[in-house]
Protein backbone atom coordinates (compact mmCIF):
# COMPACT_ATOMS: atom_id res chain seq x y z
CA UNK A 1 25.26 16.06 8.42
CA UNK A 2 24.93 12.29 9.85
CA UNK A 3 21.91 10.31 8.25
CA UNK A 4 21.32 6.88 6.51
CA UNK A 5 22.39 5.98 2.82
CA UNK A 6 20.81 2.83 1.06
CA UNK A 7 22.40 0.98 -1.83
CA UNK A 8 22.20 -2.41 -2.92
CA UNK A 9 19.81 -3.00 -0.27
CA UNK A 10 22.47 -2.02 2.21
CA UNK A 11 21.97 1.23 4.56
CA UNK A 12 25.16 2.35 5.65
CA UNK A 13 24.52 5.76 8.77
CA UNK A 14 27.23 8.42 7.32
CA UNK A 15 28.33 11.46 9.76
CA UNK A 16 29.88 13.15 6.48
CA UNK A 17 27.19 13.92 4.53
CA UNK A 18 27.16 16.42 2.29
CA UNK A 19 24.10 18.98 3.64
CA UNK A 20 21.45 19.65 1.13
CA UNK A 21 20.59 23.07 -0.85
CA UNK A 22 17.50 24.53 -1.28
CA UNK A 23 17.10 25.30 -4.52
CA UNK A 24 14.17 28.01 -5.68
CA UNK A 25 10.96 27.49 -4.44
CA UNK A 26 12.22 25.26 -1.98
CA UNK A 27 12.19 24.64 1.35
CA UNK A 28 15.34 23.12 3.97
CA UNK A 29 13.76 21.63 6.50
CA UNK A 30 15.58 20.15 9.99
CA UNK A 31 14.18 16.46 10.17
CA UNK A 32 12.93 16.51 13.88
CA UNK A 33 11.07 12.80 13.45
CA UNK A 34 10.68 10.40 10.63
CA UNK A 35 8.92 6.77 10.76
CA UNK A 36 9.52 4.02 9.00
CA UNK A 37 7.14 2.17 6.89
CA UNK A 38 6.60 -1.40 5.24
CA UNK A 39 8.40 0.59 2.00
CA UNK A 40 11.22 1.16 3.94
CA UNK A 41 11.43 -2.17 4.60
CA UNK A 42 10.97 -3.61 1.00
CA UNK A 43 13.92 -1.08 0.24
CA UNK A 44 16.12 -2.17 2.79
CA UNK A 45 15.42 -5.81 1.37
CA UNK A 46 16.38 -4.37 -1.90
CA UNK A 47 12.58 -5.20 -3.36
CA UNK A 48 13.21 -1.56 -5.08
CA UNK A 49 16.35 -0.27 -7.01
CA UNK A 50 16.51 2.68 -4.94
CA UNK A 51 19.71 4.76 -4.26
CA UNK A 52 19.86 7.74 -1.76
CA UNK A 53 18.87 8.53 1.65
CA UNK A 54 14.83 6.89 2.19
CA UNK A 55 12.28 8.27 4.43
CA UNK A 56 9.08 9.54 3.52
CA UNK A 57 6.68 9.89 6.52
CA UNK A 58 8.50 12.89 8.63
CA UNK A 59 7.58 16.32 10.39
CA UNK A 60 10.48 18.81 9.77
CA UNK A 61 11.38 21.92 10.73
CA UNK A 62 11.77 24.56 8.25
CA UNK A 63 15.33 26.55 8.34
CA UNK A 64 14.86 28.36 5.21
CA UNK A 65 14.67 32.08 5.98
CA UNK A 66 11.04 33.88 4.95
CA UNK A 67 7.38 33.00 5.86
CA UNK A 68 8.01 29.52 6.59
CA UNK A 69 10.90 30.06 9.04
CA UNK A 70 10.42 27.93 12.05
CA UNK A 71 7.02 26.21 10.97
CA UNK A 72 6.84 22.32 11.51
CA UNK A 73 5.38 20.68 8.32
CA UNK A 74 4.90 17.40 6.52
CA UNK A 75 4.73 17.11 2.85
CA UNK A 76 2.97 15.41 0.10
CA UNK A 77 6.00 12.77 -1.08
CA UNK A 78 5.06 13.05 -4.90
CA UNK A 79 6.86 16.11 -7.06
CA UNK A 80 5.67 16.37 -10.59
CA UNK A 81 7.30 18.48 -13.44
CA UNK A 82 4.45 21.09 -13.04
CA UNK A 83 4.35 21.00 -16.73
CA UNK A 84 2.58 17.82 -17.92
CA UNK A 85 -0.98 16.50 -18.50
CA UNK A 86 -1.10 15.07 -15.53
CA UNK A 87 0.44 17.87 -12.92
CA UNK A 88 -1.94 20.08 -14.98
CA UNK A 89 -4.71 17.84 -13.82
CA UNK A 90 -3.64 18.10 -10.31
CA UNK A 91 -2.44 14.50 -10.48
CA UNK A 92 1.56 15.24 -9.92
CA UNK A 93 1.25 11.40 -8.45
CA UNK A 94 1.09 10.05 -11.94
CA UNK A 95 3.77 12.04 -13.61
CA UNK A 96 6.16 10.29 -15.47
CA UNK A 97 8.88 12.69 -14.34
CA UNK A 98 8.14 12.81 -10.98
CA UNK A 99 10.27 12.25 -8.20
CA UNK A 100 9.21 10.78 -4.69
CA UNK A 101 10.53 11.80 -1.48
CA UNK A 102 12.67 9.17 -0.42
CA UNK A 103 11.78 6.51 -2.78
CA UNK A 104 12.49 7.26 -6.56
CA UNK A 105 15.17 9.90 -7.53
CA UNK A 106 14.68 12.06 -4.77
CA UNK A 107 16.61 12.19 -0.85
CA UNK A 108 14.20 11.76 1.87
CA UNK A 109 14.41 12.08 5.64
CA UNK A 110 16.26 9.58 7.43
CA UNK A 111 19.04 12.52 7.78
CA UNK A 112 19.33 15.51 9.36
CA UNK A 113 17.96 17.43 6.74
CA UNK A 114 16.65 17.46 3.24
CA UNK A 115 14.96 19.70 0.55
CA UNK A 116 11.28 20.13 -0.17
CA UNK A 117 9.40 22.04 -2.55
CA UNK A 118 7.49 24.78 -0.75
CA UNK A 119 4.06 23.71 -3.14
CA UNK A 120 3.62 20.54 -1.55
CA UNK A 121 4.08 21.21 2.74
CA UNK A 122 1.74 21.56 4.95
CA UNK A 123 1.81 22.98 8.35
CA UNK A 124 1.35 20.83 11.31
CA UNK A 125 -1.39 22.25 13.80
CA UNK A 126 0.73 23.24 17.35
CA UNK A 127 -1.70 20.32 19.04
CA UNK A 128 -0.34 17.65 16.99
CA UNK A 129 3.06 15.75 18.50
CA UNK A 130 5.19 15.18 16.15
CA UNK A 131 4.47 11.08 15.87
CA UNK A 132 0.85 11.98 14.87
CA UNK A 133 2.38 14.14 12.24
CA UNK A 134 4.52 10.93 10.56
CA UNK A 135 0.94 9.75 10.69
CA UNK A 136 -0.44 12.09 8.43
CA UNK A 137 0.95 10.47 4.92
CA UNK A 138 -0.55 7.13 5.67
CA UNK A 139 -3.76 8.42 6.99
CA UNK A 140 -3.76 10.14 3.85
CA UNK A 141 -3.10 7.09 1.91
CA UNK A 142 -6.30 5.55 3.56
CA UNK A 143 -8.44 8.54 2.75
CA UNK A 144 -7.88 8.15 -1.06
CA UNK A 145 -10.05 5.02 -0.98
CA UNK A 146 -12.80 7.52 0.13
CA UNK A 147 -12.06 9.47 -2.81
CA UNK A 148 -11.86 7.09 -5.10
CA UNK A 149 -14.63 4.93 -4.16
CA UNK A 150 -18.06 6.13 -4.04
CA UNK A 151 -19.50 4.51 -0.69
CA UNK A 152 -23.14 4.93 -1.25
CA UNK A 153 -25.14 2.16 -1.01
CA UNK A 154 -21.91 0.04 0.67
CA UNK A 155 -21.99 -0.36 4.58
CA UNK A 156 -19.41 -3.12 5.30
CA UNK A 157 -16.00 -3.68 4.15
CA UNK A 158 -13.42 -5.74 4.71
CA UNK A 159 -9.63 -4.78 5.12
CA UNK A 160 -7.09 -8.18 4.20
CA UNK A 161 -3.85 -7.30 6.06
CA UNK A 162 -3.58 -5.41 9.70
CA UNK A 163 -0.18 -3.81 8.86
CA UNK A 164 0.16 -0.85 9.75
CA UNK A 165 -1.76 0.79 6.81
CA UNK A 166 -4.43 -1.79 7.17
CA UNK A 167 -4.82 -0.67 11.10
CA UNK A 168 -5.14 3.09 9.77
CA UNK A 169 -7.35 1.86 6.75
CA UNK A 170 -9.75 0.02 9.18
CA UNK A 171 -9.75 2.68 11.52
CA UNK A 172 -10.07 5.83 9.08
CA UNK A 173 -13.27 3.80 7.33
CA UNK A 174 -14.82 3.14 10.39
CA UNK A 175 -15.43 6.85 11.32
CA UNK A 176 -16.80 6.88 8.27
CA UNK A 177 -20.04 4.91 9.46
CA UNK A 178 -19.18 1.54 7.89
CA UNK A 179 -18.85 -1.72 9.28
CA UNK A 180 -15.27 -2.70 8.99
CA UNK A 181 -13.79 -5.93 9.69
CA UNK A 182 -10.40 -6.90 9.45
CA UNK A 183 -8.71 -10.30 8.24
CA UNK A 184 -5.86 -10.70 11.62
CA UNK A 185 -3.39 -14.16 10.67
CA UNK A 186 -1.61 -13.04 14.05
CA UNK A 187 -2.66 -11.84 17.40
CA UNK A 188 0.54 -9.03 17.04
CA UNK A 189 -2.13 -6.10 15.92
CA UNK A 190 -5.39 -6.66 17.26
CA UNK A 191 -4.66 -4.14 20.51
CA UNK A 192 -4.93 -1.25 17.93
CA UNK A 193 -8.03 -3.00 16.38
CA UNK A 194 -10.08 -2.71 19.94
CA UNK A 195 -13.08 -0.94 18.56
CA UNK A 196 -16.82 -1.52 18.42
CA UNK A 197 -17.02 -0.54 14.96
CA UNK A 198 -14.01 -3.17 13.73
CA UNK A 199 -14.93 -6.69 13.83
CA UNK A 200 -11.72 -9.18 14.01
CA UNK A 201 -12.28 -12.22 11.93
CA UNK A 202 -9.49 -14.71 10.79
CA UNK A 203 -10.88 -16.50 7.60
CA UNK A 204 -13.09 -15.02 4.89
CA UNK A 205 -16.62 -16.47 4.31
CA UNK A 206 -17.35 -16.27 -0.14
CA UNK A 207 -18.84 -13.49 -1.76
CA UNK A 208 -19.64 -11.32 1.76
CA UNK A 209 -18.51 -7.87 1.04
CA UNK A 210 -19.39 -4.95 -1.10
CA UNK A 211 -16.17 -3.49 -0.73
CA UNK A 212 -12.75 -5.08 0.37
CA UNK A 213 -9.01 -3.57 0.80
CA UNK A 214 -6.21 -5.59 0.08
CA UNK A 215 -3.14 -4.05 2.39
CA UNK A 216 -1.28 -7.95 2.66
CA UNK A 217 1.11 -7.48 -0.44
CA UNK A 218 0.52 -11.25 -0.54
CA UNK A 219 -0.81 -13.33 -3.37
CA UNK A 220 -2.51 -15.54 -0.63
CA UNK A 221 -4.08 -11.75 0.71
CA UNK A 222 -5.26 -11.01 -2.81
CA UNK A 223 -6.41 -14.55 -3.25
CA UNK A 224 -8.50 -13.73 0.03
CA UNK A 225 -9.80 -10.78 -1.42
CA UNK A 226 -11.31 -11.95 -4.66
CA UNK A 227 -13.03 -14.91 -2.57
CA UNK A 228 -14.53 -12.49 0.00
CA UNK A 229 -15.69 -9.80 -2.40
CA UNK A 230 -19.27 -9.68 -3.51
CA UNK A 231 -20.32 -9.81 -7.38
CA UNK A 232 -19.95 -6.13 -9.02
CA UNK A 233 -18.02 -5.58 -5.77
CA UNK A 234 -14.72 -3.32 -5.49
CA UNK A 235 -11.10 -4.82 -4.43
CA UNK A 236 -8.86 -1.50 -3.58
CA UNK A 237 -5.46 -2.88 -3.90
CA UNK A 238 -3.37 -0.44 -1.40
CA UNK A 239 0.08 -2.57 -1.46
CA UNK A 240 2.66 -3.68 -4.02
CA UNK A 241 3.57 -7.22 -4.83
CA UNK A 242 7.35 -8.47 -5.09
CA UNK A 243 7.34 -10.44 -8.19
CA UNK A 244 4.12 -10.90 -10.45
CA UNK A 245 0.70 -11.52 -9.48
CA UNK A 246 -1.68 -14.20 -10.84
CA UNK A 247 -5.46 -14.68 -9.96
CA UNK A 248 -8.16 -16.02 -11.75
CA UNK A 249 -9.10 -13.25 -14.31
CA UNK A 250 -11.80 -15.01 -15.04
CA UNK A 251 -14.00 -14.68 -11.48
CA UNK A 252 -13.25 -10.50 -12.31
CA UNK A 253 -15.18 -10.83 -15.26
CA UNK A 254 -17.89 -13.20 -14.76
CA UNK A 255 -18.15 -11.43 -11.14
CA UNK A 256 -17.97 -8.05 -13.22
CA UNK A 257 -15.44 -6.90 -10.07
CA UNK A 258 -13.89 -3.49 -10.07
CA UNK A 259 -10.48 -3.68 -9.51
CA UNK A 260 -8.85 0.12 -8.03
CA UNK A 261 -5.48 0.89 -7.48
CA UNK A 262 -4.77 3.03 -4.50
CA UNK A 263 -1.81 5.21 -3.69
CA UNK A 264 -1.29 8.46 -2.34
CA UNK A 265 -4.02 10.77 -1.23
CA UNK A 266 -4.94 14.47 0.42
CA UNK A 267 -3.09 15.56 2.73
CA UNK A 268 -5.08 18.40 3.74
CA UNK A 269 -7.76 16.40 4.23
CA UNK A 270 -5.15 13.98 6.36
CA UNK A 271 -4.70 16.60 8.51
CA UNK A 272 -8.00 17.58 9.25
CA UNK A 273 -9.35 13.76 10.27
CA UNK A 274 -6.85 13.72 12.64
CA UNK A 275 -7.61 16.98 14.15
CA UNK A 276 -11.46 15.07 14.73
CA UNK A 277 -10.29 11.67 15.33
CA UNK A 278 -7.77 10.17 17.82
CA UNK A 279 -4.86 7.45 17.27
CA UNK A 280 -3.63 7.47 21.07
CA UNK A 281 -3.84 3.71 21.44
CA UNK A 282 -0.94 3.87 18.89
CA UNK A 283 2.53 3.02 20.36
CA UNK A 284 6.09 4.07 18.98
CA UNK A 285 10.03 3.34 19.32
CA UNK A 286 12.30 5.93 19.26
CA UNK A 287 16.06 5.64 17.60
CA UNK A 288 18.49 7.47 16.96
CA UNK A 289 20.54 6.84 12.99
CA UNK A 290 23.18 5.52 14.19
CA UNK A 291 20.61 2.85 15.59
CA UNK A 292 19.69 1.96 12.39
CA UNK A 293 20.01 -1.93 12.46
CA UNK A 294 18.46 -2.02 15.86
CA UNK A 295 15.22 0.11 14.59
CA UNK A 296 14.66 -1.79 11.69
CA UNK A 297 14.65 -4.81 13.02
CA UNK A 298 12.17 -3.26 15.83
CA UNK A 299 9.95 -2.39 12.74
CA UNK A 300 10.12 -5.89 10.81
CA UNK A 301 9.26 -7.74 14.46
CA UNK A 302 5.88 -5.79 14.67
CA UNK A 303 5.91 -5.49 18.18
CA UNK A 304 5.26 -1.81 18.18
CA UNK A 305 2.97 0.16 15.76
CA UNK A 306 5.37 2.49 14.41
CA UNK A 307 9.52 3.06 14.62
CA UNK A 308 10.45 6.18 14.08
CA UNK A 309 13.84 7.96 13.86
CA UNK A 310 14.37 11.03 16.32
CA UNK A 311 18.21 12.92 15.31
């Protein structure tokens, strides 16, 4: 099969590869469209010791004979060892065994095909296109904030970074009747920040907000952050830093500020808020694999929302 093959920070497209297995209680699935996100990126620049094929957001097409013959599905990136505290908890994220679709010990999607377990895909509703189905693992990622923040008593938040997970963070807590605002550096995202629910700004006034989401991957974003957040406020931290962070620890406990990590979330749930809410204004760029230079540097110029991969 042809697809893409990272190592040393290098992806190589391959038209030899050896095609994938499904082993029990798997799935083989035909990649019909995969995007590429800011980890992609980071792997490509070698931020991650990563070896394999990457790609994580993707709608596939399942070859596999039985029930899930010829059903498109996306799928929950995180496989635990089904055995542990933690998978027994539901939290399959967390295991220390686990593997992650393209991204730790486990092939993803930027080839032709790959393996999932059957346990964690989800079919895509006929409506959806297949680009609002590469949405559905970051729009997932943006509902976890929801479920791991109670948002009683907060009605305005602020969202450091419009990446693209801090365009589908702003716009995800918006429809949930908060006032978002969104800390822009460049005038490359605000199009898909048009709202009259999402105010732009481009500094931070002190202490303002209950609630703020750190999406930059920047000291200078998380420095932003602890400014703009309110005493006994909440920081979600929703990217990964290169390197090590320092702040002033201090200001978190004086300020008595929660700090939450963020990662994965529901897919299910994904699914469903973008059955109710529409992403149209987004754009995309196709490419093919053997393209591969051509659509990453597409995705590192920002000057569409999403690139995705089409074999």
């Amino acid at each position: 099969m042809k697809g893409l093959w990272l190592e040393n920070g290098k992806l190589e497209y391959l038209q030899d590869m050896a095609k994938p297995r499904a082993a029990e209680n798997e799935l083989l699935l035909k990649t019909l469209c995969t995007g590429i996100c800011g980890t992609d990126v980071e792997l490509h620049r070698g931020y991650y010791d990563f070896t394999g094929v990457p790609g994580h957001e993707f709608v596939g097409e399942v070859v596999s004979a039985g029930s899930w013959h010829g059903k498109r599905v996306v799928a929950s990136i995180n496989i635990g060892c089904g055995r542990c505290a933690y998978c027994q908890r539901g939290l399959a994220n967390h295991c220390k065994a686990r593997e992650v679709i393209g991204i730790k010990n486990r092939q993803g999607a930027f080839a032709e095909y790959l393996t999932v377990p059957s346990k964690n895909c989800f079919v895509l509703p006929e409506e959806f296109s297949n680009h609002m189905g590469v949405l559905v693992e970051p729009v997932a990622a943006a509902l976890e904030i929801v479920e791991q923040v109670k948002l009683t008593g907060i009605d305005e938040v602020l969202v450091v970074g419009a990446g693209r997970l801090g365009v589908l963070i702003a716009t995800v807590l918006a429809s949930f009747d908060l006032r978002v605002s969104v800390l822009v550096r460049t005038d490359k995202r605000r199009e898909y920040l048009q709202s009259d629910t999402i105010n732009i700004v481009t500094s931070v006034t002190a202490e303002t907000y209950p609630l703020v989401i750190e999406c930059s991957g920047q000291a200078s974003g998380f420095s932003s952050a602890l400014a703009a957040v309110k005493a006994r406020g909440t920081i979600v931290m929703k990217s990964t830093y290169k390197g090590e962070l320092t702040f002033n620890a201090s200001k978190i406990v004086v300020d008595e500020i929660c700090l939450q990590g963020s990662r994965c979330g529901p897919f299910a749930k994904a699914i469903a808020w973008l059955q109710e809410n529409s992403l149209s204004a987004l754009t995309f760029e196709r490419f093919r694999f053997d393209q591969v230079a051509q659509a990453f540097s597409c995705a590192e110029a920002n000057d569409v929302y999403k690139v995705v991969f089409e074999p």
